[in-house]
N, C-alpha and C. Protein backbone atom coordinates (compact mmCIF):
# COMPACT_ATOMS: atom_id res chain seq x y z
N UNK A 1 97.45 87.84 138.19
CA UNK A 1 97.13 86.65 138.93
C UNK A 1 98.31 86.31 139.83
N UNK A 2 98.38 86.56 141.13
CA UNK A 2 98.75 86.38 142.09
C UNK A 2 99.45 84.90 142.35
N UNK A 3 100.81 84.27 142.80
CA UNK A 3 100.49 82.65 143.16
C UNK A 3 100.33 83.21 144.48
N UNK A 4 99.86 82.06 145.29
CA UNK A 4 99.17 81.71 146.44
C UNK A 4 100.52 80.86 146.97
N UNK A 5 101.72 80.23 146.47
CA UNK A 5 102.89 79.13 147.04
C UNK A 5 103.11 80.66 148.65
N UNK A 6 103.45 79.38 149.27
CA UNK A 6 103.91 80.06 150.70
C UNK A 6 105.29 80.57 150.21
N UNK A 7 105.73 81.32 150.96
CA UNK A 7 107.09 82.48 150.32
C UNK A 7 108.20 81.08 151.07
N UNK A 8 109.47 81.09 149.94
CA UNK A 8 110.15 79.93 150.49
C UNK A 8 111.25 81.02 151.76
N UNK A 9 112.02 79.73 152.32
CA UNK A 9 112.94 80.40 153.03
C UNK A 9 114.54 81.15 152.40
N UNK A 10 114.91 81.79 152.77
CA UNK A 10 116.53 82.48 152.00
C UNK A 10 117.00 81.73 152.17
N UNK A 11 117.72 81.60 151.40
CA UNK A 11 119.15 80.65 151.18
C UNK A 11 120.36 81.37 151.60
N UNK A 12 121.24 80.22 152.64
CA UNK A 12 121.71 80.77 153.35
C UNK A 12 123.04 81.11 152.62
N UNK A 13 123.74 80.01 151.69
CA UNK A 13 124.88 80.62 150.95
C UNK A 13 124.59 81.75 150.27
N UNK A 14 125.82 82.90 149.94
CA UNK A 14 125.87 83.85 149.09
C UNK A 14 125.63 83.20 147.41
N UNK A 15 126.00 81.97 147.00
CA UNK A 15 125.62 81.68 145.93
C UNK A 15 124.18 81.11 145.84
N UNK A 16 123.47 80.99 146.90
CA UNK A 16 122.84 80.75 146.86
C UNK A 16 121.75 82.06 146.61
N UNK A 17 121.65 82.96 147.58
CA UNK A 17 121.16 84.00 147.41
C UNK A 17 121.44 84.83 145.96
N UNK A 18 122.85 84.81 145.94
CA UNK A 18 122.28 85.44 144.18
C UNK A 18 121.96 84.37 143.12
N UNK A 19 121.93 82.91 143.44
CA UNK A 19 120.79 82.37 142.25
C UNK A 19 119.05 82.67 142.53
N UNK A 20 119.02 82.93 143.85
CA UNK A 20 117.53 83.06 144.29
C UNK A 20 117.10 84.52 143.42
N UNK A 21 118.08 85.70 143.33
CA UNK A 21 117.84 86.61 142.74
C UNK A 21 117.97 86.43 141.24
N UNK A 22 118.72 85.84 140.53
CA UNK A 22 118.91 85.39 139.15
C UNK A 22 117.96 85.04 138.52
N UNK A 23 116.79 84.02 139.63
CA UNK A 23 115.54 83.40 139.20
C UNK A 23 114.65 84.38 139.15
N UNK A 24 114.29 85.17 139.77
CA UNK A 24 113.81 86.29 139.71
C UNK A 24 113.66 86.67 138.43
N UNK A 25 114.69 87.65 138.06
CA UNK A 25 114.67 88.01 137.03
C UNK A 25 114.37 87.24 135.47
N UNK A 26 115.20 86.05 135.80
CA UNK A 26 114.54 85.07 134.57
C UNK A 26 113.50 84.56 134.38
N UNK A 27 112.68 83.87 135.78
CA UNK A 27 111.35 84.38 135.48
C UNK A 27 110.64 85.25 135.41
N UNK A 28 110.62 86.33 135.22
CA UNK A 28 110.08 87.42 134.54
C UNK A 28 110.49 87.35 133.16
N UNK A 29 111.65 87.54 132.68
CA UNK A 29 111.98 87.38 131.40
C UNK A 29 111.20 86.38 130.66
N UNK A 30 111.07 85.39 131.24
CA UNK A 30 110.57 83.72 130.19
C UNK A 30 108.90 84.36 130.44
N UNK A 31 108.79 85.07 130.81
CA UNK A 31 107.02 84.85 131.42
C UNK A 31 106.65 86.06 130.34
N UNK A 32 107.37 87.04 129.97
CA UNK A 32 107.53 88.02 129.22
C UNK A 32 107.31 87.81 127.96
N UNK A 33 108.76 86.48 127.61
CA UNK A 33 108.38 86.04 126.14
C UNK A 33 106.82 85.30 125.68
N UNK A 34 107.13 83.98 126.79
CA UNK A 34 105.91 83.47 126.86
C UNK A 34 104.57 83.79 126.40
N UNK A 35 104.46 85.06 127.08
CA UNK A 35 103.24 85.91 126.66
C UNK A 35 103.18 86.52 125.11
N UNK A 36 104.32 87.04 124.83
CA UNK A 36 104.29 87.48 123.20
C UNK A 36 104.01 86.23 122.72
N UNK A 37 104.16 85.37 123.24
CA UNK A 37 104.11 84.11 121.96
C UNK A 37 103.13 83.68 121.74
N UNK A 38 102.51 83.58 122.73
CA UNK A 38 100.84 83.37 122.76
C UNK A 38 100.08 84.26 122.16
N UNK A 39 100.28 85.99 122.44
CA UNK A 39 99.68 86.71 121.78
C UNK A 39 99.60 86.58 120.23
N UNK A 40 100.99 86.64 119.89
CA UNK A 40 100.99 86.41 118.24
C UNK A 40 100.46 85.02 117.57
N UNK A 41 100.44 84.20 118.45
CA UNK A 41 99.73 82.81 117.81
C UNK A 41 98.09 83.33 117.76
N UNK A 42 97.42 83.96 119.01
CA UNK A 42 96.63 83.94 118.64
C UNK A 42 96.06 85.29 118.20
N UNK A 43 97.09 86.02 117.54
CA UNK A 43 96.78 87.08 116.33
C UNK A 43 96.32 86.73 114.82
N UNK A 44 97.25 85.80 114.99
CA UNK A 44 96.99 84.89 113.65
C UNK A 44 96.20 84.43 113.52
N UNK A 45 95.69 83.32 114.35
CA UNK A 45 94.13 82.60 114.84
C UNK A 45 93.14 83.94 114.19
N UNK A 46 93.35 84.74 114.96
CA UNK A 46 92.22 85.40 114.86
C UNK A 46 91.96 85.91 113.98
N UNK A 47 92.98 86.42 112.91
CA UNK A 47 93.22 86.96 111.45
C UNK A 47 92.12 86.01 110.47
N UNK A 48 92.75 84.43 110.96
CA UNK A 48 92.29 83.61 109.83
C UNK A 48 91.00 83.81 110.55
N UNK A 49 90.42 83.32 111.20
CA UNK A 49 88.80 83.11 111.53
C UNK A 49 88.15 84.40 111.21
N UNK A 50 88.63 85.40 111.10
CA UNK A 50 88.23 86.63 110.12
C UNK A 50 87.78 86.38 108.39
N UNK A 51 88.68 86.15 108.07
CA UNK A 51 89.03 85.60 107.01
C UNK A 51 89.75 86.63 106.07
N UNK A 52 90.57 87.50 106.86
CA UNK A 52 91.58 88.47 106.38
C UNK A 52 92.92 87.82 105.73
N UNK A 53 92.57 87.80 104.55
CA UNK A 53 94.18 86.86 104.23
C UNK A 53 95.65 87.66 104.33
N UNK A 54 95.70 89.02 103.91
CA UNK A 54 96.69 89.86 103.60
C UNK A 54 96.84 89.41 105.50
N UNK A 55 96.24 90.09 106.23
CA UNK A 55 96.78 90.24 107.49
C UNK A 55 97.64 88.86 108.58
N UNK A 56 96.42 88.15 107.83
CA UNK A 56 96.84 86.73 108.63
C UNK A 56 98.47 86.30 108.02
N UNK A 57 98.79 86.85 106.80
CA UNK A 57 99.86 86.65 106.02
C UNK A 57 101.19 86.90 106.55
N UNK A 58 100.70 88.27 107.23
CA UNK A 58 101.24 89.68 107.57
C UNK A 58 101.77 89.07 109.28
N UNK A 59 100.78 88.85 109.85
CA UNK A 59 101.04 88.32 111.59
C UNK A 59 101.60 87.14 111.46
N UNK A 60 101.28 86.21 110.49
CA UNK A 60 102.27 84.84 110.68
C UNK A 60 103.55 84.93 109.93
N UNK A 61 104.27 86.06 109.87
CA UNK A 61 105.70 86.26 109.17
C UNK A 61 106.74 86.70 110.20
N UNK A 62 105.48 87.82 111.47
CA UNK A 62 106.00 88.07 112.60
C UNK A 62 105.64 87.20 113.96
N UNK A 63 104.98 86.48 113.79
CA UNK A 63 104.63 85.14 114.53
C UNK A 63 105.84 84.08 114.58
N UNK A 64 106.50 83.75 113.47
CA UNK A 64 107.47 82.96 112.83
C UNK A 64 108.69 83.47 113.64
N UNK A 65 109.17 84.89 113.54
CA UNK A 65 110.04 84.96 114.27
C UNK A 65 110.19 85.22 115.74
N UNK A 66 108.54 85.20 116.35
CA UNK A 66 108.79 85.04 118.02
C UNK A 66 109.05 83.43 118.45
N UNK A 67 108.04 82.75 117.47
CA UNK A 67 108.60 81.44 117.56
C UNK A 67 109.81 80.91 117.71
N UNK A 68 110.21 81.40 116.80
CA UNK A 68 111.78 81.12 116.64
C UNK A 68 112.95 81.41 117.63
N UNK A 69 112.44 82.60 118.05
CA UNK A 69 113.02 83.66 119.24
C UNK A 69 112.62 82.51 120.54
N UNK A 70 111.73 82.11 121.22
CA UNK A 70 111.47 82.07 122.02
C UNK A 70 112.05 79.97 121.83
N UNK A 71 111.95 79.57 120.76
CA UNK A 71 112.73 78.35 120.95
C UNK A 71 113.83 78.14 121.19
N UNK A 72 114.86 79.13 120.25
CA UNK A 72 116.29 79.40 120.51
C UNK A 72 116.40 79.34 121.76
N UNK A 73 116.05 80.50 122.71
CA UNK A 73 115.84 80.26 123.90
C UNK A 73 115.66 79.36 125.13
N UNK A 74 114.99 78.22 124.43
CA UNK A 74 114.70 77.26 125.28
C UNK A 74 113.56 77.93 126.28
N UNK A 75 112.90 78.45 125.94
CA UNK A 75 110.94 78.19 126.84
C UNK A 75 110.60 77.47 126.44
N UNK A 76 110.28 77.52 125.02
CA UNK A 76 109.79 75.89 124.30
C UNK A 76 110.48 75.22 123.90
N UNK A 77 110.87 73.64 123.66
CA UNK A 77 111.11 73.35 123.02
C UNK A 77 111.23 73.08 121.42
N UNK A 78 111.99 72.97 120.89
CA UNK A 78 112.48 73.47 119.10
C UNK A 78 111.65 72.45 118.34
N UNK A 79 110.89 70.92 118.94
CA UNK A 79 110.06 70.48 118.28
C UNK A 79 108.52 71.59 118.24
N UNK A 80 108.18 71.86 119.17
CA UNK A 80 106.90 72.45 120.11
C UNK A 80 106.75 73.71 119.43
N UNK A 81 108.00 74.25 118.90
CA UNK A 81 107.74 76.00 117.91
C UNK A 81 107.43 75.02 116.25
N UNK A 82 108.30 74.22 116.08
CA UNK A 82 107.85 73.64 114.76
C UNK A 82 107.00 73.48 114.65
N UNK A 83 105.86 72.84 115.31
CA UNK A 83 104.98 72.16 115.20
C UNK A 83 103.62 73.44 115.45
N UNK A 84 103.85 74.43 116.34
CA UNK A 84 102.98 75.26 116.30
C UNK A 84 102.90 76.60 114.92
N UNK A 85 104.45 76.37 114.79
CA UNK A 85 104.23 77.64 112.77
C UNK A 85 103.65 76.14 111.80
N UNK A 86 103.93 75.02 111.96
CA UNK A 86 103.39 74.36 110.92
C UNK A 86 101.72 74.49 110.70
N UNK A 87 101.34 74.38 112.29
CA UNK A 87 99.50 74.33 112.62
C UNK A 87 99.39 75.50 111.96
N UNK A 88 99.70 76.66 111.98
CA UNK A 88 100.01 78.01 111.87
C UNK A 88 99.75 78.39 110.42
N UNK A 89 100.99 77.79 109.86
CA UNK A 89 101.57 78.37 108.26
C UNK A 89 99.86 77.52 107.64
N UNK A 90 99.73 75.90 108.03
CA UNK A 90 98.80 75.50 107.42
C UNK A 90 97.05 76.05 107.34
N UNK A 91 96.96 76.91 108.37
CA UNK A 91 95.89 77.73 108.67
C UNK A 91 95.85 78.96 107.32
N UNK A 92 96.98 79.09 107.91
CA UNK A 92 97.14 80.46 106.81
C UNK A 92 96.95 79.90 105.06
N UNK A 93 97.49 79.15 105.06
CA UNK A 93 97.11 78.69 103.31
C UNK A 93 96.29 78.05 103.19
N UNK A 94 95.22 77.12 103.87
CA UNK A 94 94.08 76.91 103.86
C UNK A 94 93.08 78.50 103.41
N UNK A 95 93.60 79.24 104.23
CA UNK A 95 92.78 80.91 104.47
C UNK A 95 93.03 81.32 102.82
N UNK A 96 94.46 81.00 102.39
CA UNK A 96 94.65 81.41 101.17
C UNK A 96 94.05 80.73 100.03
N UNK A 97 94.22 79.42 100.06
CA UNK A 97 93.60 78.89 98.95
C UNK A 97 91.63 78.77 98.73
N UNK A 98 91.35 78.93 100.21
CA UNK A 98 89.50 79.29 99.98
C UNK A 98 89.51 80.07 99.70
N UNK A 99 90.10 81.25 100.00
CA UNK A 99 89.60 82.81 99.50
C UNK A 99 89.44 82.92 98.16
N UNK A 100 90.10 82.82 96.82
CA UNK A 100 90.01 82.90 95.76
C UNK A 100 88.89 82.00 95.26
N UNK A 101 88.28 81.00 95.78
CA UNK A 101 87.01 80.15 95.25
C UNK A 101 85.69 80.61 95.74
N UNK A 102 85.79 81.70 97.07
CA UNK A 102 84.59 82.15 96.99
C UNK A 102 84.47 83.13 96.27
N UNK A 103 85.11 84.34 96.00
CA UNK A 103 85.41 85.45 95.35
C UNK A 103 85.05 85.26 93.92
């Protein structure tokens, strides 16, 4: 997906021009993580609505540490990863504690 923003103008200082290139690269980087993070949240999602417990177990252990990864960081903020392994972890033991009562 393409943006459509009109291309800005160069910056005429040399510090300027290599922060224009700096951004570059860091956005790519943040857009990079970004994306793992989403993926693995909704690996997990999708584990539980399965109702695979071992797996969902399994993706939210490695879920936990992109979270973590990607807050350290500062893409998200360190409330915003808490709050998404909590939605997370609580999915997953919900998944755990029904499973044994239908079985």
């Amino acid at each position: 997906m393409a943006s459509t923003k009109p291309k800005k103008k160069n910056p005429r200082l040399a510090s300027g021009r290599k922060r224009a290139r700096q951004d570059v690269k860091l956005n790519a980087a943040n857009t990079s993580l970004r994306s793992k993070y989403r993926t693995a949240v909704k690996n997990v999602e999708k584990a539980v609505l399965a109702g695979d417990k071992t797996k969902a177990t399994e993706l939210f252990a490695k879920a936990q540490s992109i979270v973590d990864t990607v807050a350290d960081k500062h893409i998200f903020h360190k409330n915003k990863a808490a709050r998404d392994k909590s939605r997370l972890s609580a999915k997953v033991k919900a998944l755990a504690t029904a499973a044994p009562a239908t079985a």
